[in-house]
C-alpha atoms as a PDB file:
ATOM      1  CA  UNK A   1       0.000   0.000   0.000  1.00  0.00           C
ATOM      2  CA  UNK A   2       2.922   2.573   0.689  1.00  0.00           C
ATOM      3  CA  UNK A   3       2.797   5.401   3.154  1.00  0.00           C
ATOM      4  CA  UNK A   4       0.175   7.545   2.709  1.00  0.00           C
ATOM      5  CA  UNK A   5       0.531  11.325   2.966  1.00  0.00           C
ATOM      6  CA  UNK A   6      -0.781  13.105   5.875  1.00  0.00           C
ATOM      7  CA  UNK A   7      -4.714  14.648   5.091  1.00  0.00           C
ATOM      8  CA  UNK A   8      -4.589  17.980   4.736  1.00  0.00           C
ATOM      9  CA  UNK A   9      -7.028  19.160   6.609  1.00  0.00           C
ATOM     10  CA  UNK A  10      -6.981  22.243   9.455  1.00  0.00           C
ATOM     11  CA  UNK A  11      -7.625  20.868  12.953  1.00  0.00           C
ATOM     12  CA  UNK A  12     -10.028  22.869  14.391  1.00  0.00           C
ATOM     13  CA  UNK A  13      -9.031  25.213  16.836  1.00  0.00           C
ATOM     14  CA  UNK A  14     -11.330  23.352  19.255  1.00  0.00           C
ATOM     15  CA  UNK A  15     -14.919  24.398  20.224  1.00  0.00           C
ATOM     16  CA  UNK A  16     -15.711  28.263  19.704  1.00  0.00           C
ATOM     17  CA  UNK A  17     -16.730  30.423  23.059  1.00  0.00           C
ATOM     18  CA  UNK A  18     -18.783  33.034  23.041  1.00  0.00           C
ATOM     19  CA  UNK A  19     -18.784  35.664  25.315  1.00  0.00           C
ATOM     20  CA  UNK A  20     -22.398  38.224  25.792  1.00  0.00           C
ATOM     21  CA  UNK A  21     -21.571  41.054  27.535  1.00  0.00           C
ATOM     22  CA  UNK A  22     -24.105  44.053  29.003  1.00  0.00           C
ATOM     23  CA  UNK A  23     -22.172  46.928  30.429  1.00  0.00           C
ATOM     24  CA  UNK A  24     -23.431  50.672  30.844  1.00  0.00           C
ATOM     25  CA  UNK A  25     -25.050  52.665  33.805  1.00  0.00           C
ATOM     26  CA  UNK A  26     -27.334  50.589  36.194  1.00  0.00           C
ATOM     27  CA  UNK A  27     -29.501  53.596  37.809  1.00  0.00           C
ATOM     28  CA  UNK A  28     -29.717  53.308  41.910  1.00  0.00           C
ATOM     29  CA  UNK A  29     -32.377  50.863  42.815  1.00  0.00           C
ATOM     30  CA  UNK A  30     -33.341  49.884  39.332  1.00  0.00           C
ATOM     31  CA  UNK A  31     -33.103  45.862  38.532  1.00  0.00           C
ATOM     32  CA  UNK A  32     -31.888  44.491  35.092  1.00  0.00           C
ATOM     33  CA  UNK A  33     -33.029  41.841  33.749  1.00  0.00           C
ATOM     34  CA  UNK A  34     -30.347  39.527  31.368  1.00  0.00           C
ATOM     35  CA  UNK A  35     -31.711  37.095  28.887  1.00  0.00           C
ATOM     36  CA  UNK A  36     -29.286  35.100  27.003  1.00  0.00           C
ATOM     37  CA  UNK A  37     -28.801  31.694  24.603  1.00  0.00           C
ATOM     38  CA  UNK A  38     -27.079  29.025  26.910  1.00  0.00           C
ATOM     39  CA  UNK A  39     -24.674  26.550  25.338  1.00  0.00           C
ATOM     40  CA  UNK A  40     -27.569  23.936  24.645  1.00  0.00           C
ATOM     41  CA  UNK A  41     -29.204  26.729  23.118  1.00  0.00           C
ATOM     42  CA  UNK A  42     -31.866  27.592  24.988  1.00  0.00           C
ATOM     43  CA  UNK A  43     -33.312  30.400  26.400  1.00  0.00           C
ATOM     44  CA  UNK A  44     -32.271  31.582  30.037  1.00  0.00           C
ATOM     45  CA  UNK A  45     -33.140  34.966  32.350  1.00  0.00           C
ATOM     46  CA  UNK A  46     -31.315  36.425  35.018  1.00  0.00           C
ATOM     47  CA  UNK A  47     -33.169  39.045  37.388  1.00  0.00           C
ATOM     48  CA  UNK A  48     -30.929  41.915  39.306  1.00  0.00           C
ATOM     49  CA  UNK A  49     -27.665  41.347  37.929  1.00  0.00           C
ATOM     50  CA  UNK A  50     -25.330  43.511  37.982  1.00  0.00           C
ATOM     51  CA  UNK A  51     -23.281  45.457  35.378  1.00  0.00           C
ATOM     52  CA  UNK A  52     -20.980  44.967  33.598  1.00  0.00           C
ATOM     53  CA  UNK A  53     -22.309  41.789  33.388  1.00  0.00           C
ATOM     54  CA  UNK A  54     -20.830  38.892  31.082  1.00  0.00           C
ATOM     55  CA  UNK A  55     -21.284  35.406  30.562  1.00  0.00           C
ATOM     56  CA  UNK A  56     -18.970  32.972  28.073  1.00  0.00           C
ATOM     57  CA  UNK A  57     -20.740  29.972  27.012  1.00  0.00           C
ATOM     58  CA  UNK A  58     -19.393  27.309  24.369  1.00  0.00           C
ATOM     59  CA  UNK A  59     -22.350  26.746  21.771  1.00  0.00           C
ATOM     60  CA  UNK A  60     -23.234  23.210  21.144  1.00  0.00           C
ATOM     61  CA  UNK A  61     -23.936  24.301  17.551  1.00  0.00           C
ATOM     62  CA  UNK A  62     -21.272  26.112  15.763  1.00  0.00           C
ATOM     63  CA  UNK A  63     -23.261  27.868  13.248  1.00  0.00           C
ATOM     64  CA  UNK A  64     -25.573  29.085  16.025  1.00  0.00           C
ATOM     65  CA  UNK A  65     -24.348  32.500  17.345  1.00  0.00           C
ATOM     66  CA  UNK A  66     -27.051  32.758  20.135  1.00  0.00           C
ATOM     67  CA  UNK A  67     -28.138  35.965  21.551  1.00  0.00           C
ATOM     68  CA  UNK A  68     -28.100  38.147  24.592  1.00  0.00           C
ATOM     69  CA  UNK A  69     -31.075  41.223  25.164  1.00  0.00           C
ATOM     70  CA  UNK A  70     -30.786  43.632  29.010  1.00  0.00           C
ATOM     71  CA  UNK A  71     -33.883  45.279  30.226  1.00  0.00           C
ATOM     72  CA  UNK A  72     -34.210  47.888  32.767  1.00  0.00           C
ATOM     73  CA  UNK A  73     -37.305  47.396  35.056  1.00  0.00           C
ATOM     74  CA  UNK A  74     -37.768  51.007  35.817  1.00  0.00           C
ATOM     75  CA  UNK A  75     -36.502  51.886  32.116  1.00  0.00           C
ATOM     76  CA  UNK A  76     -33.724  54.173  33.928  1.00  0.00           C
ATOM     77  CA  UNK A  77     -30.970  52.759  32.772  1.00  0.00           C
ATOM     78  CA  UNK A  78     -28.601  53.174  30.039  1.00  0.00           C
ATOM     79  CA  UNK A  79     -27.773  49.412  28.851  1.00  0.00           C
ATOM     80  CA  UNK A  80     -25.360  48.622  26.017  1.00  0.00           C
ATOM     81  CA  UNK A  81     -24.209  44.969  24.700  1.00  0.00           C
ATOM     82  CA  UNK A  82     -21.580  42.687  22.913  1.00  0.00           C
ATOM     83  CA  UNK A  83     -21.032  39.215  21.705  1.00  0.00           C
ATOM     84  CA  UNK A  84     -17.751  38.188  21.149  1.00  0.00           C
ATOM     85  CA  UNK A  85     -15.807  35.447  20.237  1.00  0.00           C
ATOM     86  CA  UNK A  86     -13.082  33.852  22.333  1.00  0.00           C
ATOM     87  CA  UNK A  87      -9.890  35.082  19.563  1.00  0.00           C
ATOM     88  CA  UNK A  88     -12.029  38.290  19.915  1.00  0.00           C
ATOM     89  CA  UNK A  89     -14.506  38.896  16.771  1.00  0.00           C
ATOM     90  CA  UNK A  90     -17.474  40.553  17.601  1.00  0.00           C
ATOM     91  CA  UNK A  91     -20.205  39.154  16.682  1.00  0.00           C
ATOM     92  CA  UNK A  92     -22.867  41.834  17.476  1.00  0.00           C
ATOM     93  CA  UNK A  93     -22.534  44.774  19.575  1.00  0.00           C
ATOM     94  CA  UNK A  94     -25.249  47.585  20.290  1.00  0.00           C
ATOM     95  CA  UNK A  95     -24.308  51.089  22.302  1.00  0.00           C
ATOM     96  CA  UNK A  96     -27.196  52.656  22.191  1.00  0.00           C
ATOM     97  CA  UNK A  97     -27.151  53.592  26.121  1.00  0.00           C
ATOM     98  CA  UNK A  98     -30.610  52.322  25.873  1.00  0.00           C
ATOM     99  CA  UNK A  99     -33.114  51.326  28.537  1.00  0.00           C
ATOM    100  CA  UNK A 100     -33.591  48.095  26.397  1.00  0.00           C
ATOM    101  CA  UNK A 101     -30.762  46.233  24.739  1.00  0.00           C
ATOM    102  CA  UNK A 102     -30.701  43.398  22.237  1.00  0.00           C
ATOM    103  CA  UNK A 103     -27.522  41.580  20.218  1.00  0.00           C
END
């Protein structure tokens, strides 16, 4: 049979991360609420977080990108967003300084 070459494919740089981040101005007393795509890719809320807040997940699906939206109870605060990858593409990013944020 004779040696066969080496395939030439790229290893993959192993799995991709993905890191959502909300940062901005959390007014006093108001309570943000964080909903975000979790690595299984479903849909989970955190209540009073704090900011910045971030969160790196590793996607089950590659192709999926996921997605991260802040809301401010008392619409007070000024809420911005990000979703980068771990060799540091982003993804999406909205700085609106909004009360509601979505990426």
């Amino acid at each position: 049979i004779g040696d066969l070459p080496p395939p030439t494919t790229t290893t993959p740089a192993g799995p991709r991360q993905v890191t959502y981040s909300v940062t901005g101005t959390k007014a006093p007393g108001d309570i943000i609420t964080v909903t975000y795509t979790d690595a299984s890719g479903r849909s989970r809320t955190q209540r009073n977080v704090y900011i910045p807040w971030s969160l790196t997940v590793t996607p089950i699906s590659q192709s999926e990108v996921g997605s991260v939206q802040a809301s401010s109870l008392f619409l007070v605060s000024r809420l911005n967003c990000s979703i980068t990858t771990s060799d540091g593409t982003v993804l999406s990013s909205n700085t609106n300084n909004a009360a509601q944020t979505n990426c």
